[in-house]
Protein backbone atom coordinates (compact mmCIF):
# COMPACT_ATOMS: atom_id res chain seq x y z
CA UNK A 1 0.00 0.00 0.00
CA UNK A 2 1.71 3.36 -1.32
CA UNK A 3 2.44 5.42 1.78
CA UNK A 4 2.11 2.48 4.16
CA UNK A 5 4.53 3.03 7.10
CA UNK A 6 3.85 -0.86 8.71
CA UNK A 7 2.81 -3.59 6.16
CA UNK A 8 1.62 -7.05 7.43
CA UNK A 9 1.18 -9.32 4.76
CA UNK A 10 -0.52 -12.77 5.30
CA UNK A 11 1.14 -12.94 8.82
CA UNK A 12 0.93 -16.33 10.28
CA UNK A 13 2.32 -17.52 13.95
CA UNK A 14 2.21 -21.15 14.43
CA UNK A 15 2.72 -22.66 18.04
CA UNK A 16 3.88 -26.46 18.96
CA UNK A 17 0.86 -28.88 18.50
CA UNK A 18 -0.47 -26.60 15.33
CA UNK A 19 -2.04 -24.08 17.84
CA UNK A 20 -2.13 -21.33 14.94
CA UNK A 21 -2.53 -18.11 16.71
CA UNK A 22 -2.82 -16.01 13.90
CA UNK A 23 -4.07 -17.12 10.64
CA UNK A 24 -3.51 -14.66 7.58
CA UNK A 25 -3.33 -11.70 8.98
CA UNK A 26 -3.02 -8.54 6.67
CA UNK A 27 -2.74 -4.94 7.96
CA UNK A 28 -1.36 -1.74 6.92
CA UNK A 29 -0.50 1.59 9.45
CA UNK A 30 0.66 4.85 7.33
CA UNK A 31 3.40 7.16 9.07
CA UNK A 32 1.87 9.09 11.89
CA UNK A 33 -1.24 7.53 11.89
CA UNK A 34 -3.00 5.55 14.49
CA UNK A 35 -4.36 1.77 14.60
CA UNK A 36 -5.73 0.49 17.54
CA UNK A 37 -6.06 -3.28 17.18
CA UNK A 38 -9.49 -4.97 19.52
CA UNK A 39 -9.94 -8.31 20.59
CA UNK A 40 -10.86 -10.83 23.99
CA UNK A 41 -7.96 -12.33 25.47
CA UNK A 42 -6.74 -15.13 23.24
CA UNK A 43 -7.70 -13.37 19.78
CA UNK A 44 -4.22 -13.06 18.89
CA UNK A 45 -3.57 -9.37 19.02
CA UNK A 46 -0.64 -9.43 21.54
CA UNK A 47 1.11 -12.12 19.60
CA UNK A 48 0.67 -10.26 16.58
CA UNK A 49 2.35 -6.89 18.32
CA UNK A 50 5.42 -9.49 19.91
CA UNK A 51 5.39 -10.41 16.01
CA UNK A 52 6.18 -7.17 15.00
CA UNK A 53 8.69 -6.48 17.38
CA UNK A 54 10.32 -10.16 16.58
CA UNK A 55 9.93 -11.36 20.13
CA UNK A 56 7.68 -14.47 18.88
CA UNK A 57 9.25 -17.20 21.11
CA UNK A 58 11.80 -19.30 19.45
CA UNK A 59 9.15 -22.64 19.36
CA UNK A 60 6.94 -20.55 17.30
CA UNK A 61 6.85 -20.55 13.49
CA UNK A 62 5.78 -17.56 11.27
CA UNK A 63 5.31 -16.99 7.98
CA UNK A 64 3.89 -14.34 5.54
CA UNK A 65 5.87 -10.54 5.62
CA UNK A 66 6.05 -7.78 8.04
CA UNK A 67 7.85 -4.49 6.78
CA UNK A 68 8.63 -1.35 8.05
CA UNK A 69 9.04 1.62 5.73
CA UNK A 70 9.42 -1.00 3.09
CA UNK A 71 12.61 -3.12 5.06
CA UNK A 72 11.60 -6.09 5.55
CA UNK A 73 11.42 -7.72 9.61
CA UNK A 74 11.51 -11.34 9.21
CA UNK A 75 14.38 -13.58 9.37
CA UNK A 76 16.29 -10.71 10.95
CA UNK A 77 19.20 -11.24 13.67
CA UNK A 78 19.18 -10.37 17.27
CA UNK A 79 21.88 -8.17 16.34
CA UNK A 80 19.56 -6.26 13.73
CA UNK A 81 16.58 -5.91 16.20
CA UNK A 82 19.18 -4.64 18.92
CA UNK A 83 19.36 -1.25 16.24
CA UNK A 84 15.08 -1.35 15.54
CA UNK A 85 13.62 -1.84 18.91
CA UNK A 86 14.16 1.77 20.80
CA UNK A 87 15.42 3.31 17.34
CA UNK A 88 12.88 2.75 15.17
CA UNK A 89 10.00 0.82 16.57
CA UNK A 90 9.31 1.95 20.81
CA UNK A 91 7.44 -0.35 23.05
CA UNK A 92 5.14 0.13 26.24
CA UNK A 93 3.95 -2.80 27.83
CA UNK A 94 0.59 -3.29 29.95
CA UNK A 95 3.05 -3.04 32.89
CA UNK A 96 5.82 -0.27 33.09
CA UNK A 97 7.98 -2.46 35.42
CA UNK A 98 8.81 -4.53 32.01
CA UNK A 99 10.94 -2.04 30.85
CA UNK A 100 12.16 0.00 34.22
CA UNK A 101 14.66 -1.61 35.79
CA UNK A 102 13.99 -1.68 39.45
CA UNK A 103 17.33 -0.43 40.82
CA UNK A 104 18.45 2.30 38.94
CA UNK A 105 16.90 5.37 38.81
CA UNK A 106 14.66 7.19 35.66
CA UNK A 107 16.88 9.33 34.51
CA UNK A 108 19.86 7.26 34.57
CA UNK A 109 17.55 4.52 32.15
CA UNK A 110 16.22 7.33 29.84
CA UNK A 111 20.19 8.59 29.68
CA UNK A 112 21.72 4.99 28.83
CA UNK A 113 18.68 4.73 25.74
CA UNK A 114 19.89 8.19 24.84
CA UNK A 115 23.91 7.31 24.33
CA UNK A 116 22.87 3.85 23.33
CA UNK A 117 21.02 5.09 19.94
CA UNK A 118 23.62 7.79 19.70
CA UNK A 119 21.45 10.41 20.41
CA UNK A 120 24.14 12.64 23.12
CA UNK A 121 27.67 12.35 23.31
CA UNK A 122 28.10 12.30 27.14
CA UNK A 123 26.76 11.14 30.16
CA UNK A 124 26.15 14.93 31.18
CA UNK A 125 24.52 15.89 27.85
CA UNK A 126 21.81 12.24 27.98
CA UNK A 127 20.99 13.77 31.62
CA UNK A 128 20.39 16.79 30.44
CA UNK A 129 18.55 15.10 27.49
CA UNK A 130 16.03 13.00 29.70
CA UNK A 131 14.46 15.79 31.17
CA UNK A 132 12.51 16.99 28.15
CA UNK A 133 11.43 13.26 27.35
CA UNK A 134 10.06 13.21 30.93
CA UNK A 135 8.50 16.66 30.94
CA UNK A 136 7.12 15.70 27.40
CA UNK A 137 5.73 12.20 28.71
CA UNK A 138 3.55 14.37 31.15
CA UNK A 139 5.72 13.85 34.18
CA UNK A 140 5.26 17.03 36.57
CA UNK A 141 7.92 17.09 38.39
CA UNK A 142 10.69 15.90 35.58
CA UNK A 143 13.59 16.99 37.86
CA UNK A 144 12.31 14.85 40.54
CA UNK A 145 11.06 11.73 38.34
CA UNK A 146 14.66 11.43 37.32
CA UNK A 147 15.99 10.94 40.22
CA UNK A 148 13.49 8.44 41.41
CA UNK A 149 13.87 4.41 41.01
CA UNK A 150 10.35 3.03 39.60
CA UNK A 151 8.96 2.20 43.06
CA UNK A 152 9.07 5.25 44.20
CA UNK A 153 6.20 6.93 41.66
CA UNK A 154 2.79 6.17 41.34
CA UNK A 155 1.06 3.33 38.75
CA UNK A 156 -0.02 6.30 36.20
CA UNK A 157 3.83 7.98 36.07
CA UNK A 158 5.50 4.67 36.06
CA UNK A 159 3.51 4.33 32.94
CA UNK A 160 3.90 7.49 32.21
CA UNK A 161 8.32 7.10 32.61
CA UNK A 162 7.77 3.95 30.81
CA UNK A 163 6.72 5.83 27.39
CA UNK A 164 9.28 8.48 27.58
CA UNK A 165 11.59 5.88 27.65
CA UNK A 166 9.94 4.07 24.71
CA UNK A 167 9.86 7.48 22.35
CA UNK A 168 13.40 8.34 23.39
CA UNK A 169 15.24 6.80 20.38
CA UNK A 170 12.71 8.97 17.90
CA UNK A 171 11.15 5.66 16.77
CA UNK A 172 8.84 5.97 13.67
CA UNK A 173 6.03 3.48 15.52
CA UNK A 174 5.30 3.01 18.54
CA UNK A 175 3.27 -0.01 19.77
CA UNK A 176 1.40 0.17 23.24
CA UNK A 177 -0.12 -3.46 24.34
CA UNK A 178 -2.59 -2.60 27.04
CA UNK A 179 -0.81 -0.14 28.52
CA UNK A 180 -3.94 1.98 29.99
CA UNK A 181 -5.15 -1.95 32.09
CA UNK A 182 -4.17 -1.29 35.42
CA UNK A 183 -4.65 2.76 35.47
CA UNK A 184 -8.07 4.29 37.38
CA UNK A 185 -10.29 5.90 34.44
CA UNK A 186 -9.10 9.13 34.90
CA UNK A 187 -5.50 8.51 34.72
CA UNK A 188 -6.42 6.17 32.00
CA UNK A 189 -7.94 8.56 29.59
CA UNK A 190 -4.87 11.08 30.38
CA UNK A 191 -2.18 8.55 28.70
CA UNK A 192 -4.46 7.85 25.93
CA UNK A 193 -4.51 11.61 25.40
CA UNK A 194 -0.58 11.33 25.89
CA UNK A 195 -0.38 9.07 22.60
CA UNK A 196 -2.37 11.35 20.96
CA UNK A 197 -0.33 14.15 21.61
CA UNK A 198 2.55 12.38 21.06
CA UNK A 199 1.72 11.54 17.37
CA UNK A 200 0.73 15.29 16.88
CA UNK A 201 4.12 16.59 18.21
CA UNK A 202 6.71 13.72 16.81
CA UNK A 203 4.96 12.15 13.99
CA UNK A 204 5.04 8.78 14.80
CA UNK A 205 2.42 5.98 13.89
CA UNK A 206 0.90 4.29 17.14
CA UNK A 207 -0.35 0.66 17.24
CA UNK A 208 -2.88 0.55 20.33
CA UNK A 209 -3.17 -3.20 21.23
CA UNK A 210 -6.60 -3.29 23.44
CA UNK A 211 -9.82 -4.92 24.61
CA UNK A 212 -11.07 -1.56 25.62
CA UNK A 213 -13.90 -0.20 23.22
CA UNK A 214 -13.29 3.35 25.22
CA UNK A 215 -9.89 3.33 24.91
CA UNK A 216 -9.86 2.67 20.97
CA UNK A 217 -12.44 5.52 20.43
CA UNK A 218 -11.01 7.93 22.74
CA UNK A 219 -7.63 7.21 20.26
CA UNK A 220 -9.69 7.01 17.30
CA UNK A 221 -7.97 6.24 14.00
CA UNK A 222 -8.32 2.84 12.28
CA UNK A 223 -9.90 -0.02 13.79
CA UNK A 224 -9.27 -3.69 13.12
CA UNK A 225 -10.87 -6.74 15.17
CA UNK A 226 -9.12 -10.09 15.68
CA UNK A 227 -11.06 -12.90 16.75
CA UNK A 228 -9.38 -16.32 16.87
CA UNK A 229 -6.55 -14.96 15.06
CA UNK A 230 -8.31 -13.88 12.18
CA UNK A 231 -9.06 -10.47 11.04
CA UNK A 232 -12.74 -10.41 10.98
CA UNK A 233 -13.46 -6.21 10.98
CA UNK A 234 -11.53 -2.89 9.97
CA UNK A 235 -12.70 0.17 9.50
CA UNK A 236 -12.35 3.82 10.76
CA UNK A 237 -13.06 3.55 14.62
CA UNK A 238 -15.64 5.95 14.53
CA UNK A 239 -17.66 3.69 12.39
CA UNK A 240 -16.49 0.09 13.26
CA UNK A 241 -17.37 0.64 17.35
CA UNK A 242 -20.80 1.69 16.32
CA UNK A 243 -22.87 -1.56 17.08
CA UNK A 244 -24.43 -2.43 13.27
CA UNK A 245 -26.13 -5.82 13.17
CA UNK A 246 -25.51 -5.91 9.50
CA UNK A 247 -22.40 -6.75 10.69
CA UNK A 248 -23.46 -9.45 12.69
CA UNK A 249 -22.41 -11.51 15.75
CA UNK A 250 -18.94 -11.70 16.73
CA UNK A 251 -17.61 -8.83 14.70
CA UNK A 252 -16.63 -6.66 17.61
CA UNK A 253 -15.06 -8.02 20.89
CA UNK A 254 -17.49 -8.90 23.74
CA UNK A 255 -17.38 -6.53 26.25
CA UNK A 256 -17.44 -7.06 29.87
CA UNK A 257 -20.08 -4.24 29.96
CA UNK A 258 -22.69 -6.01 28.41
CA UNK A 259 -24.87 -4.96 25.32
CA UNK A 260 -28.06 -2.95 24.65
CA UNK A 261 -31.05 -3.81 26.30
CA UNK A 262 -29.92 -7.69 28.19
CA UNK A 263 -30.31 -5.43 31.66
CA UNK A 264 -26.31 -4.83 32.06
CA UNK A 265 -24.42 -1.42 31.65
CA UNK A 266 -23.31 -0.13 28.09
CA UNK A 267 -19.78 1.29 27.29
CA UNK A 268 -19.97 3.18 23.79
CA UNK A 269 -18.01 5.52 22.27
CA UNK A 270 -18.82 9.44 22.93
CA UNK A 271 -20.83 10.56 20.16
CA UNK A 272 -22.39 6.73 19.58
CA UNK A 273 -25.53 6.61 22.29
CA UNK A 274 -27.79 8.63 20.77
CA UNK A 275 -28.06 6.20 17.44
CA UNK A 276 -28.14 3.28 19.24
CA UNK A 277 -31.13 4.29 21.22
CA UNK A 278 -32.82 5.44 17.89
CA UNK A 279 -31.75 2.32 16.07
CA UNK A 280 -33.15 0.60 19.31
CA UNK A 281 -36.47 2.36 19.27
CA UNK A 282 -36.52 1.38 15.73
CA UNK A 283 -36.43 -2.44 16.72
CA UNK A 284 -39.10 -1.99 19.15
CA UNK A 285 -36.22 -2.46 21.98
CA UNK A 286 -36.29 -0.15 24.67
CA UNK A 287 -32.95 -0.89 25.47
CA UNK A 288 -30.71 -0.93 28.89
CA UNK A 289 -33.34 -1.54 32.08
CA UNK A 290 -32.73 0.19 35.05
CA UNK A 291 -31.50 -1.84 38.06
CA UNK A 292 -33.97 -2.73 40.53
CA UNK A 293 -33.69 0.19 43.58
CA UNK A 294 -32.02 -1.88 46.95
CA UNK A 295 -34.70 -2.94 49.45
CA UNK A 296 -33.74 -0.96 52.83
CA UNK A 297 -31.67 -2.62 55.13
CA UNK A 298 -33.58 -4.17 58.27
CA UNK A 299 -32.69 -2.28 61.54
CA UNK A 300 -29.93 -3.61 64.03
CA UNK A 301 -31.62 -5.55 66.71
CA UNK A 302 -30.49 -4.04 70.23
CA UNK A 303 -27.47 -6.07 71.81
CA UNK A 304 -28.18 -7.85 74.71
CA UNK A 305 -26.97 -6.33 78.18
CA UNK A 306 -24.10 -9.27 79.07
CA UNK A 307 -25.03 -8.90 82.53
């Protein structure tokens, strides 16, 4: 595809005892653009991110092609991935302690990526350097985060210290694997907003790996469902996390949230309720019941004198 930044061409990942846990998979991201990539646990999506980043385990097989800016991933050495992970592709994992290294502090890590990729000459200079990354990764305090080990910040700027580190080599893509799972919703919605700026103010493509149907409209973009490692849905995420039973069963990931009108709560995208309650008044459903109000609680018998 002309102007295609990641290609993924009939990507297959085999496991021992034919457990195929992708099938065929074909995908395109242009530079600077944004794919978030939806499916239950098991669908495949995380082993089609590791794929990318050729950190399949060495008992898997896979075939088909996977190219970056037209350079071509598979059958490439350790050596070779030792100059694309950080440089060229960044990664932030579902939890920032995968990447921070316990005993040493932020700034030290952010400086070592810095004079690792070439990027400053001296250790001065890469200290110097890590400051921006953390004051750009939303840190407030960037002074102070850099002179803290990992334990000593909260879940949210862990995360937070995690992606400066993984946008400190300049990469052209960065891929996020549920990296907003473990955050409350407001600091959740604050590092998907961080991505976002990110690709506004560096340029770089983003592959959001989720189960989230919030998360991948609040990042917008494309869209593309895997279900039993097979693409099943892609589309522009405005459209594709609209429920559309044209579409059918099975074409978006279940949500724990439930659907419209089975009694549960509904997570949509802003901007999505009001045509599903017109498409549901259409149908004759009246949608989502309320729960039942709580019966009162019966009053505390009197406790018993002990004498």
């Amino acid at each position: 595809m002309s102007g295609s930044l990641l290609t993924v061409e009939g990507l297959t990942v085999e496991h021992p005892g034919g457990v195929r846990a992708l099938d065929g998979v074909d995908l395109h991201l242009a530079a600077g653009a944004a794919l978030v990539l939806l499916g239950e646990s098991g669908s495949g999506k995380t082993t089609l991110a590791r794929a990318v980043l050729g950190l399949t385990p060495r008992t898997g097989t896979v075939r088909g092609s996977i190219r970056l800016d037209g350079t071509e991933l598979l059958g490439r050495t350790e050596r070779d991935w030792t100059r694309i992970r950080g440089r060229r592709i960044g990664y932030v994992p579902q939890d920032p302690s995968a990447t921070l290294d316990p005993l040493r502090r932020i700034g030290t890590q952010l400086a070592e990526v810095l004079r690792v990729h070439g990027l400053a000459g001296t250790r001065r200079a890469a200290r110097a350097a890590a400051l921006p990354l953390l004051a750009a990764a939303g840190l407030p305090d960037p002074e102070r985060a850099a002179h803290a080990h990992p334990h000593e910040l909260s879940g949210g700027l862990r995360q937070r210290a995690a992606i400066a580190l993984a946008v400190a080599g300049g990469p052209e893509l960065l891929i996020a694997d549920e990296p907003t799972t473990a955050l409350d919703t407001l600091v959740r919605a604050r590092v998907l907003d961080l991505f976002t700026a990110l690709r506004t103010e560096r340029g770089l493509a983003l592959l959001l790996v989720t189960h989230d149907l919030a998360a991948a409209a609040r990042i917008g973009g494309t869209a593309a469902v895997l279900t039993h490692g097979r693409l099943t849905a892609t589309g522009p995420a405005e459209e594709l996390l609209v429920p559309d039973p044209a579409r059918g069963p099975g074409a978006l990931p279940q949500s724990p949230a439930g659907a419209p009108g089975n009694g549960e709560p509904v997570l949509l995208p802003v901007g999505s309720r009001r045509k599903v309650r017109a498409a549901a008044r259409r149908d004759g459903n009246p949608g989502p019941t309320p729960h039942p109000a709580a019966e009162p609680l019966p009053p505390v018998p009197p406790r018993e004198s002990s004498r």
